[in-house]
N, C-alpha and C. Protein backbone atom coordinates (compact mmCIF):
# COMPACT_ATOMS: atom_id res chain seq x y z
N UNK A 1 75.57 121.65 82.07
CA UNK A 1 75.27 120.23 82.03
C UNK A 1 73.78 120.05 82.35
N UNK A 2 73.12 119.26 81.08
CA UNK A 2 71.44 119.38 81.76
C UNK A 2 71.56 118.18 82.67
N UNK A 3 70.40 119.02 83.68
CA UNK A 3 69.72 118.31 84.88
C UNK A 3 68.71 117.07 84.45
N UNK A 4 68.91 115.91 85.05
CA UNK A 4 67.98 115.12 84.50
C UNK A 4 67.06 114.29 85.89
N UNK A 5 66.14 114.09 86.23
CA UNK A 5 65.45 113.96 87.05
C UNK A 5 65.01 112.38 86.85
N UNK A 6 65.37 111.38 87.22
CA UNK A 6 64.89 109.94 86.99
C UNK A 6 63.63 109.21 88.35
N UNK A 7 62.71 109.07 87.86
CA UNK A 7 61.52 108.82 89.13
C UNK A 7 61.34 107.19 88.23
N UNK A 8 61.63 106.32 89.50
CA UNK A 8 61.25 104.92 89.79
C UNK A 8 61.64 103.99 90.61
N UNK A 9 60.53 103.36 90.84
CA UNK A 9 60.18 102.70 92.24
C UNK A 9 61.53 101.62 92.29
N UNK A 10 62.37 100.99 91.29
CA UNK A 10 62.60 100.29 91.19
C UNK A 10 64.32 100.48 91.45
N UNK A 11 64.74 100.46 92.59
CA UNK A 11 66.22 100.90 92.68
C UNK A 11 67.14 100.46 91.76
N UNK A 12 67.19 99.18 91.74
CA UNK A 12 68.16 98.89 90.16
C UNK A 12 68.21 99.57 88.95
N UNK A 13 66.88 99.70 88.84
CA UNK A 13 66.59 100.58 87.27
C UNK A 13 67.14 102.11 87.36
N UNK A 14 67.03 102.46 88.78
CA UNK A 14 67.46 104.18 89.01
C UNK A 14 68.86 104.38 89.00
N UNK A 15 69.53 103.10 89.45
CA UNK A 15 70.86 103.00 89.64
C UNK A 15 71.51 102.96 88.04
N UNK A 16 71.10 101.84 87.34
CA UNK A 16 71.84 101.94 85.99
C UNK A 16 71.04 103.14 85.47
N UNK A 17 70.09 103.75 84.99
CA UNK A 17 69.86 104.85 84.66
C UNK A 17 70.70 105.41 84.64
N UNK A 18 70.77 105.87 86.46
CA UNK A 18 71.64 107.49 86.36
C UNK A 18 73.28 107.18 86.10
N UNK A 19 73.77 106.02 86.56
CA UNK A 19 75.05 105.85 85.70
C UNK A 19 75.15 105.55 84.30
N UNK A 20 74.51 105.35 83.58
CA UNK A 20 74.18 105.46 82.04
C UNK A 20 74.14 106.72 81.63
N UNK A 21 73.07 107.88 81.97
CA UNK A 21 73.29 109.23 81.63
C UNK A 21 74.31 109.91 82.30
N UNK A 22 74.82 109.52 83.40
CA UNK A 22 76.06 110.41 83.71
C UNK A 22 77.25 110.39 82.66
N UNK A 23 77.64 108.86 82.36
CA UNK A 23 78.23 108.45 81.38
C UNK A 23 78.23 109.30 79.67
N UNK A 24 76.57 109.80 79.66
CA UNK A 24 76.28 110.51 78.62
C UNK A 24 76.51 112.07 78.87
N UNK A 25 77.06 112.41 80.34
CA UNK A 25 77.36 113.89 80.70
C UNK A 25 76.34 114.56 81.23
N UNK A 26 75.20 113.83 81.87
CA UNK A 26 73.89 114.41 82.55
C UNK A 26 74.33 114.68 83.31
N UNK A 27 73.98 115.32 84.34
CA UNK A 27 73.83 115.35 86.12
C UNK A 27 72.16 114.34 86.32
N UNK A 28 72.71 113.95 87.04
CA UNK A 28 71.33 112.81 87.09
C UNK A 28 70.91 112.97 88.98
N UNK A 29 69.66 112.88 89.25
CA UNK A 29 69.31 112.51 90.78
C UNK A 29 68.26 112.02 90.73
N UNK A 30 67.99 111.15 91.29
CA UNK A 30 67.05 109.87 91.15
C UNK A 30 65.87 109.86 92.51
N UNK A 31 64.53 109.62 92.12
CA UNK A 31 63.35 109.43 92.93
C UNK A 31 62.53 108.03 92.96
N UNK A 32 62.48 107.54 93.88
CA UNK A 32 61.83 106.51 94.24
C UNK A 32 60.27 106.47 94.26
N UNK A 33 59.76 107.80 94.27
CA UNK A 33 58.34 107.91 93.79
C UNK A 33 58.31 108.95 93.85
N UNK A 34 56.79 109.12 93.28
CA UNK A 34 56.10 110.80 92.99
C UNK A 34 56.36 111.57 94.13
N UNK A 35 56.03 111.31 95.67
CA UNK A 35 56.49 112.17 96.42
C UNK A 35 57.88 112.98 96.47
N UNK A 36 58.67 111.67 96.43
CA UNK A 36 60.07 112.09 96.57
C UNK A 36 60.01 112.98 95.34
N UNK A 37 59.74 112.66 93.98
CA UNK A 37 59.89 113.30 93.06
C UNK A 37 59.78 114.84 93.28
N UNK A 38 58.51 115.04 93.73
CA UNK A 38 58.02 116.41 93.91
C UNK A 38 59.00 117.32 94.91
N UNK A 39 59.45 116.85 95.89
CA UNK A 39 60.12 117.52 96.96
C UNK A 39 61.57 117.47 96.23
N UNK A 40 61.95 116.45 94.89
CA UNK A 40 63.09 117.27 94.49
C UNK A 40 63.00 118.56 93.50
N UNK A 41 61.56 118.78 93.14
CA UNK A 41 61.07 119.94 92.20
C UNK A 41 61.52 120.93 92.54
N UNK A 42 60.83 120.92 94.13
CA UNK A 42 60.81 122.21 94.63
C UNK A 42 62.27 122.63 95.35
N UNK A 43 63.14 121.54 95.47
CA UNK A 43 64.44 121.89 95.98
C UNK A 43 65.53 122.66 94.52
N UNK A 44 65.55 122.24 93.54
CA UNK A 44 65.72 122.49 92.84
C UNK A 44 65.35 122.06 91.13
N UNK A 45 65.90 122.97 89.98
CA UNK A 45 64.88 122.81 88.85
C UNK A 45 65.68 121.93 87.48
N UNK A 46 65.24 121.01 86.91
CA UNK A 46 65.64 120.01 86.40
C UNK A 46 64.98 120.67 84.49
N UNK A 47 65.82 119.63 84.19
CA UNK A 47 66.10 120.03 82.32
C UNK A 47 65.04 118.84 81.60
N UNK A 48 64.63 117.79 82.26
CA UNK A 48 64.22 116.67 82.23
C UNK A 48 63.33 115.77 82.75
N UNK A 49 62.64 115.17 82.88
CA UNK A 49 62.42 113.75 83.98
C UNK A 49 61.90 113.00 83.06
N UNK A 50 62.05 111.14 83.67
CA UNK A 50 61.98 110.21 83.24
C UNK A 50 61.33 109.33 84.12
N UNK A 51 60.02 109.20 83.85
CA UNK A 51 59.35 108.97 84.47
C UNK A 51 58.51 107.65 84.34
N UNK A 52 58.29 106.55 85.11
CA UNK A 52 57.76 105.41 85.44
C UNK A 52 56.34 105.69 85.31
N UNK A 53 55.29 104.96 84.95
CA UNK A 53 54.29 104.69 84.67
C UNK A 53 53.82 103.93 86.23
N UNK A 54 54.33 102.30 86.06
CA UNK A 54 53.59 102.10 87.50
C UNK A 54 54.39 101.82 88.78
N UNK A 55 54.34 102.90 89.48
CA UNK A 55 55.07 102.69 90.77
C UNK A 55 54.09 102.25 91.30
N UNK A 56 54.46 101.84 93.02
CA UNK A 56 53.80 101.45 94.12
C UNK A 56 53.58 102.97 94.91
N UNK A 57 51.94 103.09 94.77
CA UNK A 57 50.78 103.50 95.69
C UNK A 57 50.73 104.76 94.96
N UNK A 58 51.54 104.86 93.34
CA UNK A 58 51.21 106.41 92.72
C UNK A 58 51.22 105.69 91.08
N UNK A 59 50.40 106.36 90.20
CA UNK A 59 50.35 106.03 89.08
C UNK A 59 51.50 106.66 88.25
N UNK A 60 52.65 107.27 87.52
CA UNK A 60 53.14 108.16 86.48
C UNK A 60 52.33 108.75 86.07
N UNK A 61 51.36 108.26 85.45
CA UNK A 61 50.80 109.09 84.69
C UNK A 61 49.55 110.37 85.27
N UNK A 62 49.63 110.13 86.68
CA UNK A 62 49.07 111.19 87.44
C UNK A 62 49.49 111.93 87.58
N UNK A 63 51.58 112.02 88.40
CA UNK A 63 52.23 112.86 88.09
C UNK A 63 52.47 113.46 86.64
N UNK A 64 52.12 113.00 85.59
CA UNK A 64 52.49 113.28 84.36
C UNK A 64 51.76 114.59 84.31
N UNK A 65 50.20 114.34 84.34
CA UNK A 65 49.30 115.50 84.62
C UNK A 65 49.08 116.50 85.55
N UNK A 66 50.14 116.20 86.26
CA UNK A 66 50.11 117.36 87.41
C UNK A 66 51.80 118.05 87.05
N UNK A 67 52.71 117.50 86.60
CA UNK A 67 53.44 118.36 86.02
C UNK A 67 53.46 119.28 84.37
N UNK A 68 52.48 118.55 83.56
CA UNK A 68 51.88 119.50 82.50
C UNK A 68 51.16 120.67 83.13
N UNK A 69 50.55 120.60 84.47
CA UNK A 69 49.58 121.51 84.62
C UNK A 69 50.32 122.82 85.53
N UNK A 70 51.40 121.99 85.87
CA UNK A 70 52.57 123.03 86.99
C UNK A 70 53.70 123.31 86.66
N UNK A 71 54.20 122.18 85.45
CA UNK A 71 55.51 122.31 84.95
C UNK A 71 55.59 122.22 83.70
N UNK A 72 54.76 122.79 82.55
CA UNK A 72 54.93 122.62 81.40
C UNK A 72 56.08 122.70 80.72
N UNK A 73 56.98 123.67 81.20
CA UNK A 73 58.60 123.62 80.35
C UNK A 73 59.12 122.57 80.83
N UNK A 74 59.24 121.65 81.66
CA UNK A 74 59.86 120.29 81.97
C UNK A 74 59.10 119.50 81.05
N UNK A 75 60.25 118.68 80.35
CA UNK A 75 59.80 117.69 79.59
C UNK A 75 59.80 116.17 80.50
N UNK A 76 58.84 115.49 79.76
CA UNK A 76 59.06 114.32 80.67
C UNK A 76 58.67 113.59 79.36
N UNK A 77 59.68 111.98 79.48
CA UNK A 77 59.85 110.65 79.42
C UNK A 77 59.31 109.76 79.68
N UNK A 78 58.01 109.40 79.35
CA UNK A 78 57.75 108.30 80.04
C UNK A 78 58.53 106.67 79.75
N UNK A 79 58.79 106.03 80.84
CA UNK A 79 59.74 104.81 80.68
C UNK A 79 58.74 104.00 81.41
N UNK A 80 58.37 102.60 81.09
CA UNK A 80 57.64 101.69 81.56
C UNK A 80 58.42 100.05 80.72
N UNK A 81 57.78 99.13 81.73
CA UNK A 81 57.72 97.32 81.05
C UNK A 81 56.64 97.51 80.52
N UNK A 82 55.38 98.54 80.34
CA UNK A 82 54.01 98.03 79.46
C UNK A 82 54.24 99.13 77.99
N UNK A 83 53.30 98.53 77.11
CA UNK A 83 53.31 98.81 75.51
C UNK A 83 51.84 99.28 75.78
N UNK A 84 51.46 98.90 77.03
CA UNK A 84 49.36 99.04 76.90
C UNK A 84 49.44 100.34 77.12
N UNK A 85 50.05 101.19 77.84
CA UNK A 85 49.93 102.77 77.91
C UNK A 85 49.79 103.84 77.14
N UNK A 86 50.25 103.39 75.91
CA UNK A 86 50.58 103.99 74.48
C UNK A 86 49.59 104.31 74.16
N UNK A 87 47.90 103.42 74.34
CA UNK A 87 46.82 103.98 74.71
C UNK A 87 45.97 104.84 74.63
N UNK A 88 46.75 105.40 76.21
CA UNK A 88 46.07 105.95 77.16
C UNK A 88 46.21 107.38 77.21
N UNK A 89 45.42 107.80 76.64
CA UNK A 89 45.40 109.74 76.60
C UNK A 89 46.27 110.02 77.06
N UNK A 90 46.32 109.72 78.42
CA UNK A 90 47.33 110.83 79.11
C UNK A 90 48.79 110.71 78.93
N UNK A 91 49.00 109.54 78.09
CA UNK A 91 50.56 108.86 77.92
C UNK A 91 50.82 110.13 76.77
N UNK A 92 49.79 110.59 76.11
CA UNK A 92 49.94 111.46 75.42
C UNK A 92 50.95 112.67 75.36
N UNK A 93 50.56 113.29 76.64
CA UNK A 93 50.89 114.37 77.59
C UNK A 93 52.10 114.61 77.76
N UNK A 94 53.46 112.96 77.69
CA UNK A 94 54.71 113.06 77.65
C UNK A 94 55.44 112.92 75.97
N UNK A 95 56.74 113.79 76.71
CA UNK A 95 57.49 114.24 75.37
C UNK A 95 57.45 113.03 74.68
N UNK A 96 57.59 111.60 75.27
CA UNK A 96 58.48 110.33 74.50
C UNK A 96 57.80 109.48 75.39
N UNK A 97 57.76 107.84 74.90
CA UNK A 97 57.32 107.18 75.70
C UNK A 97 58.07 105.78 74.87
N UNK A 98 59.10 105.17 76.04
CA UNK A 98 59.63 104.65 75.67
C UNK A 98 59.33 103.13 76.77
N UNK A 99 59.43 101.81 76.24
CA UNK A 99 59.09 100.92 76.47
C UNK A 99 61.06 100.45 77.17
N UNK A 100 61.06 99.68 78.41
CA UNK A 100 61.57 99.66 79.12
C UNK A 100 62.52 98.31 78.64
N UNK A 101 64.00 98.72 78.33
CA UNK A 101 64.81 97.56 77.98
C UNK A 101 66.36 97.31 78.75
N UNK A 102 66.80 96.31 78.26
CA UNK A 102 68.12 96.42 79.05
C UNK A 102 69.27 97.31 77.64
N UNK A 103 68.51 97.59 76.66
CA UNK A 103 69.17 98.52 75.59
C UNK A 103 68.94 99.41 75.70
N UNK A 104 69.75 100.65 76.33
CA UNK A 104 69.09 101.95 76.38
C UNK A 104 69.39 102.39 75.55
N UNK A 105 69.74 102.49 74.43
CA UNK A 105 69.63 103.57 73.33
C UNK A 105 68.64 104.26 73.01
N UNK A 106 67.52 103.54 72.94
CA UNK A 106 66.45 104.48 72.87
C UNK A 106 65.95 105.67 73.33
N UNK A 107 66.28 105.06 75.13
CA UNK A 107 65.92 106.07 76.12
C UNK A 107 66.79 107.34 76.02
N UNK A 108 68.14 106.73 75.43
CA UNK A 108 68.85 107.83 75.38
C UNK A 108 68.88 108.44 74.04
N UNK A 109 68.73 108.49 72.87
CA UNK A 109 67.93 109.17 71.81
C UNK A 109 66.89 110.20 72.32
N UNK A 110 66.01 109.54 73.19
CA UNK A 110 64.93 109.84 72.98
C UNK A 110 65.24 111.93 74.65
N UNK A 111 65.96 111.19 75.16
CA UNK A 111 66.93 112.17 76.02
C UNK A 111 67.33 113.18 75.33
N UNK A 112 68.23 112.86 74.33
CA UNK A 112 68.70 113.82 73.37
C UNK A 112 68.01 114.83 72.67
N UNK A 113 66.61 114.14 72.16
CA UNK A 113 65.46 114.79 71.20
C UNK A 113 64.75 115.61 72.29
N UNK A 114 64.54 115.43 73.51
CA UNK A 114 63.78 115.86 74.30
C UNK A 114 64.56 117.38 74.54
N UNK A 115 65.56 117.28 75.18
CA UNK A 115 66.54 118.24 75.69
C UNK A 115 67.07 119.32 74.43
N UNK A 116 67.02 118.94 73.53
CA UNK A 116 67.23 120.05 72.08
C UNK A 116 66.16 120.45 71.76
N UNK A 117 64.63 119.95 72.21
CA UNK A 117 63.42 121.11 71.60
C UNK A 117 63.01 121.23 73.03
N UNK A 118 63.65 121.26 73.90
CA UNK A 118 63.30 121.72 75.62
C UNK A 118 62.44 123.25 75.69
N UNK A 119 61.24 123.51 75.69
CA UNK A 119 60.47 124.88 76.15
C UNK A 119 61.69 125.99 76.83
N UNK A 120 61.47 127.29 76.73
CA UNK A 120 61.84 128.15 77.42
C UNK A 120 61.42 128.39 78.75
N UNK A 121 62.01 128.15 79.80
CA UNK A 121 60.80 128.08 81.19
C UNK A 121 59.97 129.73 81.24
């Protein structure tokens, strides 16, 4: 069952998330920010993450670049409320970048596509 790693500030959003992909047969565990995020890295190793753009007192897209540079076989998701990121170089950097709805199909498509061309670690 892939591991899926969900980072955002926003408890509601982490909550339907991870019961949405469980529903889809993930194992899901959820981070409230980049810190937390990181200390679930190193506890154990994930198939996935889905990752927030703007939390409180950490950008996404900082972690984005610090897990390309440490975690290149983890794919990451970026999920945000902004369209302005699309942008921004570094939005680049993630597998998918999906704009933030109460329709997840996308996110979860975009889950699917991610996890079937997943790197070899």
């Amino acid at each position: 069952m892939p591991k899926i790693l969900v980072v955002d500030d926003e408890d509601d959003l982490r909550l339907l998330y991870a019961d949405e992909l469980q529903d889809e047969g993930y194992e899901v565990v959820t981070a409230g920010s980049g810190q937390e995020a990181r200390q679930c890295l190193e506890r154990e190793p994930f198939d996935l993450m889905i990752l927030d753009i703007q939390m409180r007192g950490e950008s996404g897209l900082d972690l984005l670049k610090e897990m390309v540079r440490e975690r290149e076989e983890l794919p990451v998701i970026l999920c945000t409320a902004f369209s302005m990121y699309k942008d921004d170089f570094s939005s680049w950097l993630a597998d998918a970048y999906v704009v933030k709805s109460s329709d997840l199909s996308e996110l979860k498509e975009q889950v699917r596509k991610a996890l079937a061309k997943k790197k070899p670690a």
